[in-house]
Protein backbone atom coordinates (compact mmCIF):
# COMPACT_ATOMS: atom_id res chain seq x y z
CA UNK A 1 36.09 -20.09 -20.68
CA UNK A 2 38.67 -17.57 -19.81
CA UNK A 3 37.14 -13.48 -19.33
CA UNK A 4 38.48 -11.52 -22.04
CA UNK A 5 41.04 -9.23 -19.51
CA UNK A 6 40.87 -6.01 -22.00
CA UNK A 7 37.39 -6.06 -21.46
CA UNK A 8 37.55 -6.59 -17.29
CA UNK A 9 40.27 -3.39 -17.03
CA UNK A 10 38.68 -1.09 -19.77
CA UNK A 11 35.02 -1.12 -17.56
CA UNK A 12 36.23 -1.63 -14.01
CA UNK A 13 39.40 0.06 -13.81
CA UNK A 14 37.85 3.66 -14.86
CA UNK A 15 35.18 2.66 -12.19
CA UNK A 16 37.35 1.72 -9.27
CA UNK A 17 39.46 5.02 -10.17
CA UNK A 18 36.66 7.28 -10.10
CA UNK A 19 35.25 5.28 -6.48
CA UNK A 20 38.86 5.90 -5.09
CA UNK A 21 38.64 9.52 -6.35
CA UNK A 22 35.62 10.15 -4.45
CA UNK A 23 36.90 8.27 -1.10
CA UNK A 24 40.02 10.63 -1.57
CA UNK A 25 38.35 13.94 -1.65
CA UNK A 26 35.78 12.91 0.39
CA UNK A 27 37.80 12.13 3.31
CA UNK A 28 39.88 15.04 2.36
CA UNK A 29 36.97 17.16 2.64
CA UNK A 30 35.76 15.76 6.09
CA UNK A 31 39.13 17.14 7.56
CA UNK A 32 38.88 20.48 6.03
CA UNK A 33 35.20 20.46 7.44
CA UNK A 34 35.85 19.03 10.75
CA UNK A 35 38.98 21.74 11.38
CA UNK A 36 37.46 24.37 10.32
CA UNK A 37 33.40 23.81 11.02
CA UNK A 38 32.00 23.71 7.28
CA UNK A 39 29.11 22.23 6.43
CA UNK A 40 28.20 19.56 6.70
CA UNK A 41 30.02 19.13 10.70
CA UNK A 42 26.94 20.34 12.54
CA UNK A 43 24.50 18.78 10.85
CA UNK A 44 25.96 15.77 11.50
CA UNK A 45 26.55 16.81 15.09
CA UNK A 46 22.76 17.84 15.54
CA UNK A 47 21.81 14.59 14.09
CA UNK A 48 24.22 12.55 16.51
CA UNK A 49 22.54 14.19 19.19
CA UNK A 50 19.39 13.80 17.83
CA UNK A 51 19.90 9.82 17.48
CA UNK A 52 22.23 9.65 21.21
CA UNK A 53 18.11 11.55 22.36
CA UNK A 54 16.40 9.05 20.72
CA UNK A 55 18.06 5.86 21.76
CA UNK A 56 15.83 3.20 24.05
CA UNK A 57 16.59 3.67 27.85
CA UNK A 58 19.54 1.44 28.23
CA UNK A 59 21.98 2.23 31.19
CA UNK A 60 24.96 1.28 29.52
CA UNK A 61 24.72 3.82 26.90
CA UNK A 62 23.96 6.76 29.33
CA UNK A 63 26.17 8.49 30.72
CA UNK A 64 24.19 9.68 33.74
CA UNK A 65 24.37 5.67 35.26
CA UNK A 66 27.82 3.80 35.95
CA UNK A 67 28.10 0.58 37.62
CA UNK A 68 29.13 -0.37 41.03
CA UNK A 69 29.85 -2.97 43.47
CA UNK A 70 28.22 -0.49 46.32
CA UNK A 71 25.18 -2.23 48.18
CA UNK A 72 25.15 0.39 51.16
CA UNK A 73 23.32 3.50 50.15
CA UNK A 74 23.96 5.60 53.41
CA UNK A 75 27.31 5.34 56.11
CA UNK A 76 27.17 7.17 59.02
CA UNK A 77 30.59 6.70 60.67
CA UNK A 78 30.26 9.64 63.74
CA UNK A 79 26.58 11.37 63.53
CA UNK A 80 27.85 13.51 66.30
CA UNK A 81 30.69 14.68 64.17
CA UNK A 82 28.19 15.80 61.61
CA UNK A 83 27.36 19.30 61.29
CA UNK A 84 23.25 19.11 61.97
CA UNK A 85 20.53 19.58 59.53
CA UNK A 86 19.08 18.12 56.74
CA UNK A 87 20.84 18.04 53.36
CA UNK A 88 19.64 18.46 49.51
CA UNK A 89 20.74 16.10 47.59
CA UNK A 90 19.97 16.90 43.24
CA UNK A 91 20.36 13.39 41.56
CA UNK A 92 18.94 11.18 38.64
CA UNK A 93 16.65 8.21 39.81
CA UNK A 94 16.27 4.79 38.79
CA UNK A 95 13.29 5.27 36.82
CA UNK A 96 15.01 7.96 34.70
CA UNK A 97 13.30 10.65 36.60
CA UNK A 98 14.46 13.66 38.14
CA UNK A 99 15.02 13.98 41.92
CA UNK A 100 15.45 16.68 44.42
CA UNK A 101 15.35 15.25 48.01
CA UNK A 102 16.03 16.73 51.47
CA UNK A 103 17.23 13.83 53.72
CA UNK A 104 18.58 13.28 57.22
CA UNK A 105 21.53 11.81 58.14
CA UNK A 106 19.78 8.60 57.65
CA UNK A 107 18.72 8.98 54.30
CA UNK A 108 14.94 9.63 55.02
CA UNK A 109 13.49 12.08 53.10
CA UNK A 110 11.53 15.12 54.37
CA UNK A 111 11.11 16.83 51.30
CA UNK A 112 11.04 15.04 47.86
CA UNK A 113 10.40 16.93 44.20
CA UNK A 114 10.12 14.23 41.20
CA UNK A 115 10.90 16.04 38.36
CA UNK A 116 10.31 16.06 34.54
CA UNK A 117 10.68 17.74 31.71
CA UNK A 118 7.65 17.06 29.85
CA UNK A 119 5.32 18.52 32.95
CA UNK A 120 7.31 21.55 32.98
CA UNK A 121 7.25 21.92 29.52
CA UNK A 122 4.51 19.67 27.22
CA UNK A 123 4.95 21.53 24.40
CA UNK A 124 8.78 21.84 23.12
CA UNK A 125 9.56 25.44 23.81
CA UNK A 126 10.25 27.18 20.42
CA UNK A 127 13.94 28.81 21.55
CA UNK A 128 15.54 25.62 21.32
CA UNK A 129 16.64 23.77 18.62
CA UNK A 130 14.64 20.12 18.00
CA UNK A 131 18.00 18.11 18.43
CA UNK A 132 18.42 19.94 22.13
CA UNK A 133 14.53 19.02 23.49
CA UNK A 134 14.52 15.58 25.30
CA UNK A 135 12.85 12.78 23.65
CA UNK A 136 13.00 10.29 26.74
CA UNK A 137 13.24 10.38 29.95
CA UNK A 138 15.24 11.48 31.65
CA UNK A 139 16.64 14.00 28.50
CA UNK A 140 18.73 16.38 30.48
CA UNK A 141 19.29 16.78 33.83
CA UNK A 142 19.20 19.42 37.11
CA UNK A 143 22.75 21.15 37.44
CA UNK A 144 22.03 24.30 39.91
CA UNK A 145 19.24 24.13 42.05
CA UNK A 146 18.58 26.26 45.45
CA UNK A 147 15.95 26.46 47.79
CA UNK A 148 14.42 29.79 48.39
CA UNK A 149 13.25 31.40 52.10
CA UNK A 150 9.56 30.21 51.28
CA UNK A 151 10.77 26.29 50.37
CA UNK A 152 10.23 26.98 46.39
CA UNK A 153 13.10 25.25 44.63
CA UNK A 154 14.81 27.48 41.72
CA UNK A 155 16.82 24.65 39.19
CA UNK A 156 18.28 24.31 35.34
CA UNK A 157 17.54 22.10 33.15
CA UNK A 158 20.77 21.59 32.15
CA UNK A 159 21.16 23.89 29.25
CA UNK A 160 17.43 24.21 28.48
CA UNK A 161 15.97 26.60 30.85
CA UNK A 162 15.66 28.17 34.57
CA UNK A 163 12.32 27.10 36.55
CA UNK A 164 11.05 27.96 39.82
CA UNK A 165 8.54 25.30 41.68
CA UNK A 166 6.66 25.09 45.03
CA UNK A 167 7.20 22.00 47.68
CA UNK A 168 4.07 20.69 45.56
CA UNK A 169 5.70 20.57 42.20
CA UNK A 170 3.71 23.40 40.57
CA UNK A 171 5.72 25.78 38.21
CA UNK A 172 5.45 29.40 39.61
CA UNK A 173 7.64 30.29 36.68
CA UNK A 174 9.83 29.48 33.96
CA UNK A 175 12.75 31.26 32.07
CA UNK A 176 13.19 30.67 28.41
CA UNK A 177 16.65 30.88 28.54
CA UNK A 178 19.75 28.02 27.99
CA UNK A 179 20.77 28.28 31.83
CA UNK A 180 22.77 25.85 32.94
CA UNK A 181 25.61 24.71 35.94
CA UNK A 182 25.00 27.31 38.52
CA UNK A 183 22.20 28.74 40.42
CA UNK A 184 22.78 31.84 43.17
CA UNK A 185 21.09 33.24 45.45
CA UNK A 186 21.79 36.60 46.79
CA UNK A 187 20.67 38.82 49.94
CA UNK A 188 17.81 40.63 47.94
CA UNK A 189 16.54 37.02 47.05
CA UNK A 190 18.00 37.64 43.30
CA UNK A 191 18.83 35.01 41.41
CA UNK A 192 22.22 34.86 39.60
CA UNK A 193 22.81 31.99 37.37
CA UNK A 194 25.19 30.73 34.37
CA UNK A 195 23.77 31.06 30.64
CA UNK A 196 24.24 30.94 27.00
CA UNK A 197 23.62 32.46 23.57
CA UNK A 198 24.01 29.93 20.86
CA UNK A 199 25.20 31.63 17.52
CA UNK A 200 24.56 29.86 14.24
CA UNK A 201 25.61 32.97 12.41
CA UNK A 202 29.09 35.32 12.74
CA UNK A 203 28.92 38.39 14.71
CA UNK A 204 30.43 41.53 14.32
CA UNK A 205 32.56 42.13 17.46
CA UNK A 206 34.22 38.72 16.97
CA UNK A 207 35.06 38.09 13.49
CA UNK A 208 37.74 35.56 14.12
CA UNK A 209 34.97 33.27 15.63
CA UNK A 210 33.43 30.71 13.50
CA UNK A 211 30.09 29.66 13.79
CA UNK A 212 28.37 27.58 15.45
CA UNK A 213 29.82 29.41 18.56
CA UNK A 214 28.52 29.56 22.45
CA UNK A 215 28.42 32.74 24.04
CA UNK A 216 28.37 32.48 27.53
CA UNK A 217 26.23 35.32 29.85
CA UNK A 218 25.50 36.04 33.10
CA UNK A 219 21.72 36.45 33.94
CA UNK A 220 20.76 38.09 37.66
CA UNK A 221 16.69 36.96 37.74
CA UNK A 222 13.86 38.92 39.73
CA UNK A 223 12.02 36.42 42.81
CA UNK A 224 9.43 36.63 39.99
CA UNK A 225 11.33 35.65 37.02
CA UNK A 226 12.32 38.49 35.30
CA UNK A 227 15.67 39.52 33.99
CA UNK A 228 17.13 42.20 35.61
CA UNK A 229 20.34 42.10 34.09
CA UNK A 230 22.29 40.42 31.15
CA UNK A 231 25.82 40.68 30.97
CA UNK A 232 27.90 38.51 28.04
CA UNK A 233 31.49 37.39 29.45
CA UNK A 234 32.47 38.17 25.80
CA UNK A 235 31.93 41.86 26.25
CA UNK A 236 33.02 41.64 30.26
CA UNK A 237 36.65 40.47 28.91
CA UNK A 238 36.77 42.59 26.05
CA UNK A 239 36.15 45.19 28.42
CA UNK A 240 38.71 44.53 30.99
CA UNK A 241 41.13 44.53 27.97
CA UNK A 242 41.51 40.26 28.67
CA UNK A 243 40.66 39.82 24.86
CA UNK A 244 43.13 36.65 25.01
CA UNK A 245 41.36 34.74 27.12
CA UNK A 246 38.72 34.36 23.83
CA UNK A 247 41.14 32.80 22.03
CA UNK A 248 43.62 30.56 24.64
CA UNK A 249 42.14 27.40 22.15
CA UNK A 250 42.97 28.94 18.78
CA UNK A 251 46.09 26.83 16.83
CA UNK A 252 45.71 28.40 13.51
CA UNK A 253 49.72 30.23 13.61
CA UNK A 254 48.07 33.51 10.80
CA UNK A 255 44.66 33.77 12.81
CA UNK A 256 42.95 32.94 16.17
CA UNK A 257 40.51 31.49 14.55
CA UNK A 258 37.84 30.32 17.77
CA UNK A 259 34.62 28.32 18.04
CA UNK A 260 32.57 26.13 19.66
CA UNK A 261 32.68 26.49 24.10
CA UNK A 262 35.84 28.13 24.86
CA UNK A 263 35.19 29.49 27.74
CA UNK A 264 32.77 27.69 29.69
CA UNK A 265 31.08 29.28 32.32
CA UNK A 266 30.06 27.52 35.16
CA UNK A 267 29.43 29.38 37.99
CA UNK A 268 28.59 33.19 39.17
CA UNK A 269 28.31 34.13 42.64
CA UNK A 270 28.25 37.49 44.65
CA UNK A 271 30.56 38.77 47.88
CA UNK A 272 27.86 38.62 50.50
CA UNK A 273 27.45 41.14 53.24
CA UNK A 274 27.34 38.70 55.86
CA UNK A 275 31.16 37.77 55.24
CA UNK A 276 33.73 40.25 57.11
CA UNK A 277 35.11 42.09 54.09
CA UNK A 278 39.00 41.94 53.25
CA UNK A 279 40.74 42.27 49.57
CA UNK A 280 36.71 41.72 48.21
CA UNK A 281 33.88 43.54 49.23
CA UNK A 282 30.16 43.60 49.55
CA UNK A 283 29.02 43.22 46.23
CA UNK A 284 32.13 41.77 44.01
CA UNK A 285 31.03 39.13 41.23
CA UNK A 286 33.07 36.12 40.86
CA UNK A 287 33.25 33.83 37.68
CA UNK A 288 34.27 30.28 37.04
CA UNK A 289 35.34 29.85 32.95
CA UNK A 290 36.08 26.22 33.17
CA UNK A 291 37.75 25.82 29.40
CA UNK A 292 39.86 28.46 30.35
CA UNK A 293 41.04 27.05 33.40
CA UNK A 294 40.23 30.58 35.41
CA UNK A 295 38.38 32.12 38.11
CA UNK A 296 37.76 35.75 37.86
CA UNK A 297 36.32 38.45 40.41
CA UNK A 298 34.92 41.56 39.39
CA UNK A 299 33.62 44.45 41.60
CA UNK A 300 30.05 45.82 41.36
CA UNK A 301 30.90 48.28 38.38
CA UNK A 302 32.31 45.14 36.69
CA UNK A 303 36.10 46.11 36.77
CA UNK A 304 38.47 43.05 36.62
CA UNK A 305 39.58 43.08 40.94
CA UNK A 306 41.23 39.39 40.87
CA UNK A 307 42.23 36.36 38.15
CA UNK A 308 44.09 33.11 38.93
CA UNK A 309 44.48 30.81 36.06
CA UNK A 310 46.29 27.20 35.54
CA UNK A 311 46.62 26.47 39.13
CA UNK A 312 43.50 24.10 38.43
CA UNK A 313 42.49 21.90 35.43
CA UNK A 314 38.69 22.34 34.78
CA UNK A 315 37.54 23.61 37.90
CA UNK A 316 33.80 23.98 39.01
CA UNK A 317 32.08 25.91 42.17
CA UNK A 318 34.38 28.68 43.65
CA UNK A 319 33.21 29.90 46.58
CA UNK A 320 33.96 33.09 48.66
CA UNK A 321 35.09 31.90 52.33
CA UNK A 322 35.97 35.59 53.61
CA UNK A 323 37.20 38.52 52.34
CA UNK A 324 40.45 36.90 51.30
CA UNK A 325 40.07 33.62 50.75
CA UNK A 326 38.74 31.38 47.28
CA UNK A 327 37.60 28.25 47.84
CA UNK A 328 37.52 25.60 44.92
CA UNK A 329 36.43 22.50 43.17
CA UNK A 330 39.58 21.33 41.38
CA UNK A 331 38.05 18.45 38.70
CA UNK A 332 42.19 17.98 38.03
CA UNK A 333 41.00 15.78 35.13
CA UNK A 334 43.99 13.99 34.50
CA UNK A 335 43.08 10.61 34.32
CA UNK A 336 44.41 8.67 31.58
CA UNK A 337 42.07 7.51 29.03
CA UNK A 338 40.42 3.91 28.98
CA UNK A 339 42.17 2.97 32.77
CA UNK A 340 40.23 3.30 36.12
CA UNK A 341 40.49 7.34 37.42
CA UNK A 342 43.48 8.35 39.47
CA UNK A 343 42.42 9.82 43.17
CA UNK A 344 42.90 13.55 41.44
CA UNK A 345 40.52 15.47 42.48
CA UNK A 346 41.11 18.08 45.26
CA UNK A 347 39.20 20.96 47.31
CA UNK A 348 41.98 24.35 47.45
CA UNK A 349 42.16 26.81 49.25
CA UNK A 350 43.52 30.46 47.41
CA UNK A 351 44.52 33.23 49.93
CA UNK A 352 45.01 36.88 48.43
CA UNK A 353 46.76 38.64 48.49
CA UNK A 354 49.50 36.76 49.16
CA UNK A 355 48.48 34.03 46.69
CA UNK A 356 48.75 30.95 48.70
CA UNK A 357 47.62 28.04 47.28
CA UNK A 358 47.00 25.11 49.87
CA UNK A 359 45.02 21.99 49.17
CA UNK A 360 42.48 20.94 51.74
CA UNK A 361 41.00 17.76 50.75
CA UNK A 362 42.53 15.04 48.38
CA UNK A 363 41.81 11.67 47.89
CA UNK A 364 44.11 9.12 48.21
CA UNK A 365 44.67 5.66 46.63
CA UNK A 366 43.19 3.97 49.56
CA UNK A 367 40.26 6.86 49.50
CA UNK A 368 39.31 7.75 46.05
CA UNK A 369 38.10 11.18 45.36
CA UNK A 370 37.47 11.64 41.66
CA UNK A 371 34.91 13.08 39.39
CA UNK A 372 36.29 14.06 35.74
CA UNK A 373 32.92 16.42 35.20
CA UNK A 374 30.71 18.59 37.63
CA UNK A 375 31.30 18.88 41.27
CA UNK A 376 30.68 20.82 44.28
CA UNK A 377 31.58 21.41 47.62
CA UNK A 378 30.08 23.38 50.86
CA UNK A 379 32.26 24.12 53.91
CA UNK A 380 30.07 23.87 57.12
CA UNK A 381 30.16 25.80 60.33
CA UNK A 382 31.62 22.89 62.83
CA UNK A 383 35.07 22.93 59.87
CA UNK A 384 33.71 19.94 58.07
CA UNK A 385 33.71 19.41 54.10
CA UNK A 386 30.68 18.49 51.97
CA UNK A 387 31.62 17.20 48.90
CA UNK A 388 29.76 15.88 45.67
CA UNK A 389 31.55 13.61 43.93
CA UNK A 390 29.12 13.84 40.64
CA UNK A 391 30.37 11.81 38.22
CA UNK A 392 30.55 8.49 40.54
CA UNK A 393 27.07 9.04 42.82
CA UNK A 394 28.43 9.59 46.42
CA UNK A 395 28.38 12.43 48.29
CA UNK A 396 30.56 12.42 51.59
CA UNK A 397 31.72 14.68 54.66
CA UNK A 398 35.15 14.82 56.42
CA UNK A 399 36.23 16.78 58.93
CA UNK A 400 39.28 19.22 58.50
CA UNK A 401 41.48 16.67 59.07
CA UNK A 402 40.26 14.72 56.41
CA UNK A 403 38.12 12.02 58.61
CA UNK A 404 35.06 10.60 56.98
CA UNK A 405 32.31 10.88 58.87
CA UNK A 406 29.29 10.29 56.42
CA UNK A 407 28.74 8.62 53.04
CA UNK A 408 25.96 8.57 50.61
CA UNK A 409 25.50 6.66 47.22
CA UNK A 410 22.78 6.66 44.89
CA UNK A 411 21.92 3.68 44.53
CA UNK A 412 19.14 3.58 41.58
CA UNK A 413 19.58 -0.33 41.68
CA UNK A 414 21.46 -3.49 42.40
CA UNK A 415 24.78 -2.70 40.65
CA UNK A 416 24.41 0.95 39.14
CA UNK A 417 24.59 3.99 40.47
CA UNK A 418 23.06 7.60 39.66
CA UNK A 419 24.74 10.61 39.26
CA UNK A 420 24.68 13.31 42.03
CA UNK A 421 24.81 16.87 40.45
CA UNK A 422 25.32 18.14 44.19
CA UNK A 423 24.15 18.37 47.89
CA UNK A 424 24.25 20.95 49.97
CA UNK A 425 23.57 20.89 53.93
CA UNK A 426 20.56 23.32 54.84
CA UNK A 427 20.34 25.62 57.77
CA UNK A 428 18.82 25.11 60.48
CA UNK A 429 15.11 26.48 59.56
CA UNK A 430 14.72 24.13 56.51
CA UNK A 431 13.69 21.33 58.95
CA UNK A 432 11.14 18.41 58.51
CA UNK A 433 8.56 20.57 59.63
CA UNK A 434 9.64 23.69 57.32
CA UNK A 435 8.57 21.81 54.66
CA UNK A 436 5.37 20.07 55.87
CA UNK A 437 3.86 23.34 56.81
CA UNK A 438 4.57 25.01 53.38
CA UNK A 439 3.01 21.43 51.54
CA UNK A 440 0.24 22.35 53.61
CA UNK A 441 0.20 25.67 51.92
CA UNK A 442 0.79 25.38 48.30
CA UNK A 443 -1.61 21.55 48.32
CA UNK A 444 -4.88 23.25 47.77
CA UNK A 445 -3.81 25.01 44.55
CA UNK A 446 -2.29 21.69 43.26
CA UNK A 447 -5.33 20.18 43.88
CA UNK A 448 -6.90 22.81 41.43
CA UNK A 449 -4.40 22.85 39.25
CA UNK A 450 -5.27 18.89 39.09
């Protein structure tokens, strides 16, 4: 029997129309929303994030584990070309924990803190939004983390919050507070340290800026935990009449329209007084707005002294090496998408100010050096480099003239490696025994605490 075709096209034709219709504007719709953040774009963003939290501990969908053909965790190639002491090394473990360790050259550690999130904080602290509070270990991870005079470690959970612990692993304090990347310590024993604001709503002094927005501030902390000062970078460029640096992203040709991270801040530090003074002084305040691709110093009174911009791509840790000289982690993420990384990375050094821009360490195709995200680096007092390469687990020394003289990889287990957020060689005084005699101190509280 042959269907009756009048009958087929007048009920499914109408039907398929109207499906089509809805495909049409609903994929119409989802551009609109996507370019210009209507609802519903971050509720499904909070709920990928949310499901990404939630997913079972699987190393291949992390992004915190990468695999490797490395079976040596530790090279020493010339100890005696090593500058001494031990060194801090902030990493993610096999076991999805949380790991600050202070090893010798060796890779023995003298100081361990096993860190996680759930100890620190057992109940999910009400300032951050459910999608942002890790489900499963490990959730987040440690980017900043310094060791005060007494051996108390000061770290971010990444985003999430600033907390200060003992050599014991009890929590002296805690900041509510989405701190994140950096963590410095001055000559008063303040604590400066990279932060955010996250704005569901539009605010007045930027109008052009569309919600959901991050507004990056910079947060100087009390020994004790307190806030002593809050600064937004916002109202520090808006201020130093820099107002285009808020909007270097927009595309829109009628309006700057802005959202989302544009600037990026990754790291604060302070001119100390122990560095011989040139162009900066005692006291200057330098910034690191990755997104932006700029570094920025600022004196005490927070009057723009110094910028450099696009001589980097996505640069992380400046550091002050005398009173004319920047030092800096250039990420040069330019890597092309879906092939293995390029050697790109590269340590600079910026003079002012005659603006001299000299590369001191680059890897080479024979000698990778290559991290697309994170990164830090420590010059040490014999002239040798200490570099964190974060994204691929090693961290590795050279001297000045380029010469490898020590290699570590963390190794979580046969075939994959953990990241290393960053090491850092300790003086002198932070030795094995530092840290036994302050466990000694702080063990009969945890025992109470217990």
């Amino acid at each position: 029997m042959v269907p009756n075709r009048k009958k087929i096209n007048g009920n499914v034709v109408p039907k398929l129309m109207f499906a089509f219709a809805l495909i049409f504007f609903s994929v119409l719709y989802g551009m609109v929303a996507a370019n210009n953040r209507l609802f519903p774009y971050y509720t499904l963003i909070e709920a990928g994030a949310a499901i990404t939290r939630l997913m079972p501990e699987n190393k291949s969908l992390l992004w915190y584990f990468i695999k490797t053909e490395q079976d040596q965790a530790v090279t020493v190639q010339d100890e005696e070309m090593m500058a001494p002491g031990l060194t801090k090394v902030v990493a993610v473990e096999g076991d999805h924990s949380l790991s600050v360790k202070v090893v010798n050259a060796q890779g023995d550690p003298a100081q361990r803190w096993r860190i996680e999130w759930n100890n620190v904080w057992p109940a999910a602290p009400d300032y951050l939004d459910w999608a942002e509070v890790p489900k499963a270990r490990p959730g987040t991870h440690i980017h900043g983390a310094e060791i005060a005079d007494n051996g108390d470690l000061i770290f971010n959970f990444e985003h999430l919050g600033l907390v200060r612990m003992d050599v014991c692993g009890n929590v002296v304090w805690k900041l509510r507070y989405r701190t994140h990347h950096s963590v410095f310590i001055d000559e008063q024993s303040n604590i400066w340290v990279s932060a955010q604001i996250n704005h569901k709503n539009a605010i007045e002094k930027l109008p052009l800026y569309r919600p959901r927005f991050i507004e990056p501030m910079i947060l100087k902390v009390s020994p004790q935990g307190e806030i002593l000062m809050e600064k937004s970078v916002f109202d520090l460029l808006i201020e130093n009449n820099l107002e285009g640096a808020l909007y270097v992203q927009a595309s829109d040709n009628q309006f700057p329209i802005s959202g989302g991270d544009t600037l990026h801040l990754n790291d604060v530090e302070v001119f100390p007084a122990s560095l011989q003074e040139g162009f900066f002084k005692a006291g200057d305040i330098m910034i690191s707005l990755r997104n932006a691709n700029t570094i920025a110093v600022f004196d005490r009174h927070w009057k723009l002294k110094y910028s450099v911009a696009n001589e980097f791509v996505r640069q992380h840790d400046p550091d002050f090496i005398d009173g004319n000289t920047i030092s800096i982690f250039d990420n040069h993420n330019m890597s092309t998408p879906g092939h293995e990384p390029v050697p790109a990375s590269r340590i600079l050094l910026k003079t002012v100010p005659d603006g001299a821009l000299n590369v001191a360490y680059s890897g080479t195709q024979k000698q990778p050096f290559f991290t697309n995200i994170m990164g830090k680096h420590q010059w040490l007092e014999n002239g040798n480099l200490l570099i964190s390469e974060s994204r691929f687990g090693r961290a590795l020394e050279v001297t000045s003239a380029g010469t490898k003289v020590w290699e570590l990889y963390n190794i979580v287990e046969p075939g994959w490696l953990g990241i290393i957020e960053e090491v850092e060689r300790l003086p002198a005084r932070y030795d094995a025994e530092f840290f036994a005699q302050a466990r000694q101190r702080c063990e009969p509280h945890q025992q109470a605490v217990n």
